[in-house]
Protein backbone atom coordinates (compact mmCIF):
# COMPACT_ATOMS: atom_id res chain seq x y z
CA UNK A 1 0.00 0.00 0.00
CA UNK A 2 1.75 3.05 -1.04
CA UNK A 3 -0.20 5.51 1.62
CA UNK A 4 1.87 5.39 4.55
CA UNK A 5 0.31 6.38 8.35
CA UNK A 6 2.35 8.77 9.96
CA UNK A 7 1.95 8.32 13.76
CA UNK A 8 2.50 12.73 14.17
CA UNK A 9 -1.18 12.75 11.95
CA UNK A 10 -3.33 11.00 14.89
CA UNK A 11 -3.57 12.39 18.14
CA UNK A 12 -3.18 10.55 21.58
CA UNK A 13 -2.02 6.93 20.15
CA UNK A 14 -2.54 5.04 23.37
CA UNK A 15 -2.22 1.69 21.34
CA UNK A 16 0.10 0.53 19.16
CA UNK A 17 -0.13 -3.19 17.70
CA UNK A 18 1.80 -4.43 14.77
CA UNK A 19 0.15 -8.14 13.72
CA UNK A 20 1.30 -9.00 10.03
CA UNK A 21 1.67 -5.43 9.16
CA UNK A 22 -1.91 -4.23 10.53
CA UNK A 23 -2.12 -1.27 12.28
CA UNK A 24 -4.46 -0.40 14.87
CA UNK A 25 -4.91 3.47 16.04
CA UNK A 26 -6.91 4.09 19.11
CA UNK A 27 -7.44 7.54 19.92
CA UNK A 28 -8.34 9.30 23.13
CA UNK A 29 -10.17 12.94 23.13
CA UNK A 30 -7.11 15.59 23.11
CA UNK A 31 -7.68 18.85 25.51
CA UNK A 32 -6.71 22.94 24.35
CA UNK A 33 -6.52 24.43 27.37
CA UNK A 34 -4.48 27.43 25.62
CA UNK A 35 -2.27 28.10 29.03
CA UNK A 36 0.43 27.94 26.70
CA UNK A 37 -0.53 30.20 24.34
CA UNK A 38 0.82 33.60 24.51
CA UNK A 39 -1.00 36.06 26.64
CA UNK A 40 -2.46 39.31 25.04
CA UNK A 41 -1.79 38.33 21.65
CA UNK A 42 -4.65 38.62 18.35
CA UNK A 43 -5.73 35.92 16.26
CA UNK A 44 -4.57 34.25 14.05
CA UNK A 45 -2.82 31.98 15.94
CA UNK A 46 -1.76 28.01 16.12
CA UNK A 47 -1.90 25.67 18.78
CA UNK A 48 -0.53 21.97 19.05
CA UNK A 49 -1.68 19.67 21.47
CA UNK A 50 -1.11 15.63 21.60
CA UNK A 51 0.23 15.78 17.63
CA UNK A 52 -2.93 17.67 16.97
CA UNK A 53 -2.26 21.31 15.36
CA UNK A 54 -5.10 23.83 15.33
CA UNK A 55 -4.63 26.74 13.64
CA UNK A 56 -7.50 29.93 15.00
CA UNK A 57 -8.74 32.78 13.14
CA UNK A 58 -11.83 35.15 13.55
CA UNK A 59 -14.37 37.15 11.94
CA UNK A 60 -14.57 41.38 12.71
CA UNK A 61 -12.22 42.44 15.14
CA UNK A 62 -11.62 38.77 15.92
CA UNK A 63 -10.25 37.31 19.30
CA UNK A 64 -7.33 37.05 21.35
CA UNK A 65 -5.45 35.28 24.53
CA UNK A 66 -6.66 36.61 27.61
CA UNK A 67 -6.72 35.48 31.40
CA UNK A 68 -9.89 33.72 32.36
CA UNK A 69 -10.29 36.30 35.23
CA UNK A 70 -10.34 39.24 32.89
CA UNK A 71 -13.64 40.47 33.24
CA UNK A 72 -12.97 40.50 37.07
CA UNK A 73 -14.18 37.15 37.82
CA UNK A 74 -13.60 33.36 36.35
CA UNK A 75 -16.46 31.76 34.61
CA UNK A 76 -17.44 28.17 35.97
CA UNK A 77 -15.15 25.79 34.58
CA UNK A 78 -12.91 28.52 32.71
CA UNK A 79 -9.00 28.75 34.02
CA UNK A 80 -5.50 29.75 32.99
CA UNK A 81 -6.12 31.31 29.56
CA UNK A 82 -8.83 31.42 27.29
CA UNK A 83 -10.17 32.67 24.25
CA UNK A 84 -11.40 36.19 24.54
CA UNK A 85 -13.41 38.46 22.45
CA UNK A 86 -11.19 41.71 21.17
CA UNK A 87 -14.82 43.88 21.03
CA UNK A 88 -18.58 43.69 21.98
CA UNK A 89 -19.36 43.14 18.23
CA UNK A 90 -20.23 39.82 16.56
CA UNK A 91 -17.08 37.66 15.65
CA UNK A 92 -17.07 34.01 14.33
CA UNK A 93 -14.15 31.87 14.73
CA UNK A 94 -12.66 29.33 12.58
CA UNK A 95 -10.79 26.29 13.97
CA UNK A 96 -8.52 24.33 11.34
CA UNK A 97 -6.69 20.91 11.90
CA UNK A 98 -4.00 19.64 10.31
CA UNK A 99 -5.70 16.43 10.43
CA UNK A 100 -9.36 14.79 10.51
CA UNK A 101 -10.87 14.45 13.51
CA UNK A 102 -14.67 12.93 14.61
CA UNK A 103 -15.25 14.12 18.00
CA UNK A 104 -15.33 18.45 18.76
CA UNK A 105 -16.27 20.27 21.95
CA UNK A 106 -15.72 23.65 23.43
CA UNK A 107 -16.80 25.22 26.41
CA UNK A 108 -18.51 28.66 25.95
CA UNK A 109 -19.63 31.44 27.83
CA UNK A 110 -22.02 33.72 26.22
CA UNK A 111 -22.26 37.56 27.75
CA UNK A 112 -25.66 37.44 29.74
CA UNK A 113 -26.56 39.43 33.08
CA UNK A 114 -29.46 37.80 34.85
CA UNK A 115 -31.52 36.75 32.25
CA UNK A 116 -34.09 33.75 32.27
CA UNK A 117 -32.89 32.45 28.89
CA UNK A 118 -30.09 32.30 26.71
CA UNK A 119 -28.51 32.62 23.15
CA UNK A 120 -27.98 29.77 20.87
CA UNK A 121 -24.39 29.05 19.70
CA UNK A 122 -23.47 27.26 16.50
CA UNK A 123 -20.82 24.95 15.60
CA UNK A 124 -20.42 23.96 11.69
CA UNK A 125 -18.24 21.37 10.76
CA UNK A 126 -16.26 21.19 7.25
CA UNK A 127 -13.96 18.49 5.61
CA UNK A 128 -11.57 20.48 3.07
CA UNK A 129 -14.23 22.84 2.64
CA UNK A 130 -17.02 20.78 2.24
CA UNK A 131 -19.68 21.00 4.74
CA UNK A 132 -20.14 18.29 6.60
CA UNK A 133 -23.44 19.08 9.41
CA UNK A 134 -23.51 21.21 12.32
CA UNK A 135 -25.20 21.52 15.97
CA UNK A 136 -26.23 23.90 18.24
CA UNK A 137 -26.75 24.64 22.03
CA UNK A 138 -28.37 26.53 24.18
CA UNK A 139 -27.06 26.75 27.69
CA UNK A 140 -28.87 24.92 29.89
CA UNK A 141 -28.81 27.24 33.20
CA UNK A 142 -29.31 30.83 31.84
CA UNK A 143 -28.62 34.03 33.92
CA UNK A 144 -25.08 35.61 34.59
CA UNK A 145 -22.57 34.74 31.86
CA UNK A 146 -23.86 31.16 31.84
CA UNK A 147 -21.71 28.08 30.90
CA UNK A 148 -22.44 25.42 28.30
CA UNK A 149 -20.35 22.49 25.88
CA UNK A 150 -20.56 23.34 22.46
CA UNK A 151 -19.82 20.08 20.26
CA UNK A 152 -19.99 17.82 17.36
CA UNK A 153 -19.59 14.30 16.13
CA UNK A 154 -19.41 12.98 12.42
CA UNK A 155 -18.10 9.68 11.68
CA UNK A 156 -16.72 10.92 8.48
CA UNK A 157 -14.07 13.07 10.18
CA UNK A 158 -13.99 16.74 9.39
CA UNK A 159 -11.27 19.24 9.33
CA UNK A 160 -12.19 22.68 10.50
CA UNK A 161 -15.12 24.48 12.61
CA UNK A 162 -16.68 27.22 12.60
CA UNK A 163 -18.18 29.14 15.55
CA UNK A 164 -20.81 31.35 15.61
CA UNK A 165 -23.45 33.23 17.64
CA UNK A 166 -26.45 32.24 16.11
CA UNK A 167 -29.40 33.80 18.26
CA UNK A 168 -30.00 36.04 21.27
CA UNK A 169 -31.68 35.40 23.89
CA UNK A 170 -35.36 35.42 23.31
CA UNK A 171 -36.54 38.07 25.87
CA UNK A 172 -33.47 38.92 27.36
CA UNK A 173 -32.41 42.84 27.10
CA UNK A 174 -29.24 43.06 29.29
CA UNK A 175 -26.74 41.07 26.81
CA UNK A 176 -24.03 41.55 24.17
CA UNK A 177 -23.23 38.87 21.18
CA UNK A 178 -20.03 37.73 22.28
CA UNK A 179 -18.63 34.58 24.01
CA UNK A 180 -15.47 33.40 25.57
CA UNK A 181 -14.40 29.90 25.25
CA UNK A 182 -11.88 27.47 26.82
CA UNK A 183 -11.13 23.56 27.31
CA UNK A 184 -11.50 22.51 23.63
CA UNK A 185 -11.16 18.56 23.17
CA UNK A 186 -10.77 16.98 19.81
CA UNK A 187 -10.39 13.26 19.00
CA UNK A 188 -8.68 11.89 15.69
CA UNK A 189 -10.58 9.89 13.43
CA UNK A 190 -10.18 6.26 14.13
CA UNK A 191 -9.34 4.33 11.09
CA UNK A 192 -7.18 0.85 10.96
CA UNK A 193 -5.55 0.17 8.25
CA UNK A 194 -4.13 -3.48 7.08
CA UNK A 195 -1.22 -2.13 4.89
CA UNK A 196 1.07 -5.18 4.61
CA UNK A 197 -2.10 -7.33 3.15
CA UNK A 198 -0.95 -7.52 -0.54
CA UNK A 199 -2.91 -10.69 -1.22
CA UNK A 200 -6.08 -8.72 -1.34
CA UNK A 201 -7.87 -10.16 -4.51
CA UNK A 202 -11.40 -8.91 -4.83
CA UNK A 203 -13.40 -5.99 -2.90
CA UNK A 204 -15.17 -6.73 0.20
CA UNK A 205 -17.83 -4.71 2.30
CA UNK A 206 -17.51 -7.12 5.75
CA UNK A 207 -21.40 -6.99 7.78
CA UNK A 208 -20.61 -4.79 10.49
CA UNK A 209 -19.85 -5.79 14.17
CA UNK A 210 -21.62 -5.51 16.78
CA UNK A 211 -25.01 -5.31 15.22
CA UNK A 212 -27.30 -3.94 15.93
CA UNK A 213 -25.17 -1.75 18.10
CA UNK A 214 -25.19 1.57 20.45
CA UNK A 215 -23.10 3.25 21.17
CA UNK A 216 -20.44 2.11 18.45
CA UNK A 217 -19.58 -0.54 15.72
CA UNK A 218 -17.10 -1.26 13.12
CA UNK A 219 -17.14 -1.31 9.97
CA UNK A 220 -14.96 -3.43 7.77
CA UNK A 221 -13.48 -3.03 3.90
CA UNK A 222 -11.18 -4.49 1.16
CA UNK A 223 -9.54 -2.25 -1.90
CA UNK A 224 -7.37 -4.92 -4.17
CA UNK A 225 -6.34 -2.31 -6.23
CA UNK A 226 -6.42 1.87 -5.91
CA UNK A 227 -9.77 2.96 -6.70
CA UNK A 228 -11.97 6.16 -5.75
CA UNK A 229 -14.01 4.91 -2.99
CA UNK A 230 -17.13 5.94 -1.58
CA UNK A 231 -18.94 4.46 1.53
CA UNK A 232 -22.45 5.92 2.88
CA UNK A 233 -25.28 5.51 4.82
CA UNK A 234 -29.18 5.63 4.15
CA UNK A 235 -32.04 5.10 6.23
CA UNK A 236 -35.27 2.80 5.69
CA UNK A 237 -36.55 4.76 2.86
CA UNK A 238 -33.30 5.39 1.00
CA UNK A 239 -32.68 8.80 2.12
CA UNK A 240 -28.56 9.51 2.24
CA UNK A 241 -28.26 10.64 5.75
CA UNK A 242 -24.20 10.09 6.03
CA UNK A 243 -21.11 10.22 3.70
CA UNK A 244 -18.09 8.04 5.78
CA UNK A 245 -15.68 7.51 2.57
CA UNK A 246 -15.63 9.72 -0.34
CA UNK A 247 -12.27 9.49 -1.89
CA UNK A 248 -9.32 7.64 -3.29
CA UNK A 249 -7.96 4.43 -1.68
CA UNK A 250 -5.16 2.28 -2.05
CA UNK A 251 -5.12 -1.31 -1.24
CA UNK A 252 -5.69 -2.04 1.88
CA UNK A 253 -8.16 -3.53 4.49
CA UNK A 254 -9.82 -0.73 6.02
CA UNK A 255 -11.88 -0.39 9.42
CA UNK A 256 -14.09 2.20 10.59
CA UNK A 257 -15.42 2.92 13.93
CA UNK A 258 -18.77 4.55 13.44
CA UNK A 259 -20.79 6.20 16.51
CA UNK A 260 -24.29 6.60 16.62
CA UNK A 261 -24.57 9.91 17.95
CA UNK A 262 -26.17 11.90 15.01
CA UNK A 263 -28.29 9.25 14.25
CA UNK A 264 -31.67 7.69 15.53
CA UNK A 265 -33.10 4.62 16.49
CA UNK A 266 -33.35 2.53 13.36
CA UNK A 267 -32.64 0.35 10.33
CA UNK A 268 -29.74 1.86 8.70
CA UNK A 269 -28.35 0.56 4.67
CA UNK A 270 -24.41 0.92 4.34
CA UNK A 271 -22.84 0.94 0.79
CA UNK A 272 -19.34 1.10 -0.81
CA UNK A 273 -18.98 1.60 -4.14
CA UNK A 274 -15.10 1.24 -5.48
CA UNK A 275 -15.20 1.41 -9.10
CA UNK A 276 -17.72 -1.21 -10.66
CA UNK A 277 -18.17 -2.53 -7.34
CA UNK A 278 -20.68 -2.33 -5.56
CA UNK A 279 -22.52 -4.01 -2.05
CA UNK A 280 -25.07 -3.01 0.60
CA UNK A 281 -25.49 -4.30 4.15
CA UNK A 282 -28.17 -3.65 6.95
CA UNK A 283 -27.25 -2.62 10.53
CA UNK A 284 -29.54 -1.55 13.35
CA UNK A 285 -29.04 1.36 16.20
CA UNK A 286 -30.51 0.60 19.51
CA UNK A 287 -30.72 3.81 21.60
């Protein structure tokens, strides 16, 4: 197989295992907590953590590195240094890894004083460009510069967020749309690849294991020769509600750890298509 893994692309390797050339990447989520970044200065700026490197830019008159206590008090769960709005105008920021990743969450901290609601916040996801899905969240105990988890989860992997304010408060009047954030965690997208496997004949599309499954399963592969590959997902009636694979492959056995968190209850179709192959299995999520 000519694409070789570079250990420095995939964060947190807390398992190694070399069996007849396979190679197994586990990852564990990776923490920002930007106490290392330096103090005072604007965006754009680049951060590494765990072999992860995220590079941060911003919208308006974008953000900067700032102590957590800067506003004269620390907001719950905020320390060290965090990011910090650079004026009370609306700023998005955009997050961009030098690798894919599946797993994105930020804490937030919107600028509210007493209110009995709260604004929405937005997190889009993009892989080279391409939108992937998004999610948004809505603190959960409003009032005084309230505290909330922004994230996201595709099993496709994605390479860059965006942040963004995406709605006041509904009836609150004392507020600004800004946010500080701190404590992002990413995780690197699991995939195991067999390189060493040159007796690879004929494609393959393995039924996946557990099934039916929640929270996880695996999903299983076989490219005998280089070939643009594409592996999705569809629901009952058909519907594409998931793009996993979507480019070129060499040959290889592939596995893919796929997590069930943007997706219901259900009986799910997965199909890969590699040239003028083509199969479909069924799985089923249990939540």
């Amino acid at each position: 197989m000519k694409d070789k893994l570079r250990l420095s692309n995939f964060a947190a390797l807390v398992f190694l295992n070399l069996i007849l050339g396979s190679v197994q990447i586990y990852s564990q989520p990776v923490l920002f907590d930007f106490d290392n970044a330096p103090l005072y200065t604007s965006f754009p700026i680049d951060q590494t953590a765990g072999g992860i490197t995220a590079h941060f830019t911003a919208t308006g008159q974008g953000y900067s590195i700032q102590n957590a206590n800067a506003l004269g008090f620390t907001p719950t769960g905020f320390s060290g240094r965090i990011l910090y709005p650079n004026s009370i105008y609306l700023s998005d920021i955009t997050i961009q890894f030098d690798q894919l990743i599946s797993d994105f969450s930020i804490l937030y901290c919107c600028q509210e004083l007493g209110c009995d609601d709260a604004a929405t916040m937005k997190v889009t996801a993009y892989k080279n460009g391409a939108l992937i899905g998004f999610n948004t969240r809505t603190a959960t105990y409003p009032g005084t510069y309230p505290v909330d988890t922004l994230k996201c989860s595709f099993a496709q992997g994605f390479n860059s967020v965006v942040l963004h304010y995406q709605q006041r408060p509904p009836t609150c009047q004392d507020y600004g749309v800004i946010y500080l954030a701190d404590k992002m965690q990413v995780t690197s997208l699991v995939v195991n690849v067999n390189s060493a496997n040159s007796n690879i004949t004929n494609f393959g599309l393995v039924q996946n294991y557990p099934n039916p499954f929640n929270p996880s399963t695996t999903i299983k592969y076989f490219i005998p020769t280089k070939n643009f590959v594409t592996l999705k997902i569809y629901d009952s009636k058909g519907t594409e509600v998931m793009t996993i694979v979507n480019e070129y492959k060499d040959t290889g056995e592939y596995e893919i750890q796929l997590n069930n968190t943007n997706l219901s209850s259900g009986v799910y179709y997965y199909k890969l298509i590699a040239g003028d192959f083509s199969e479909t299995k069924k799985m089923i999520i249990l939540k």
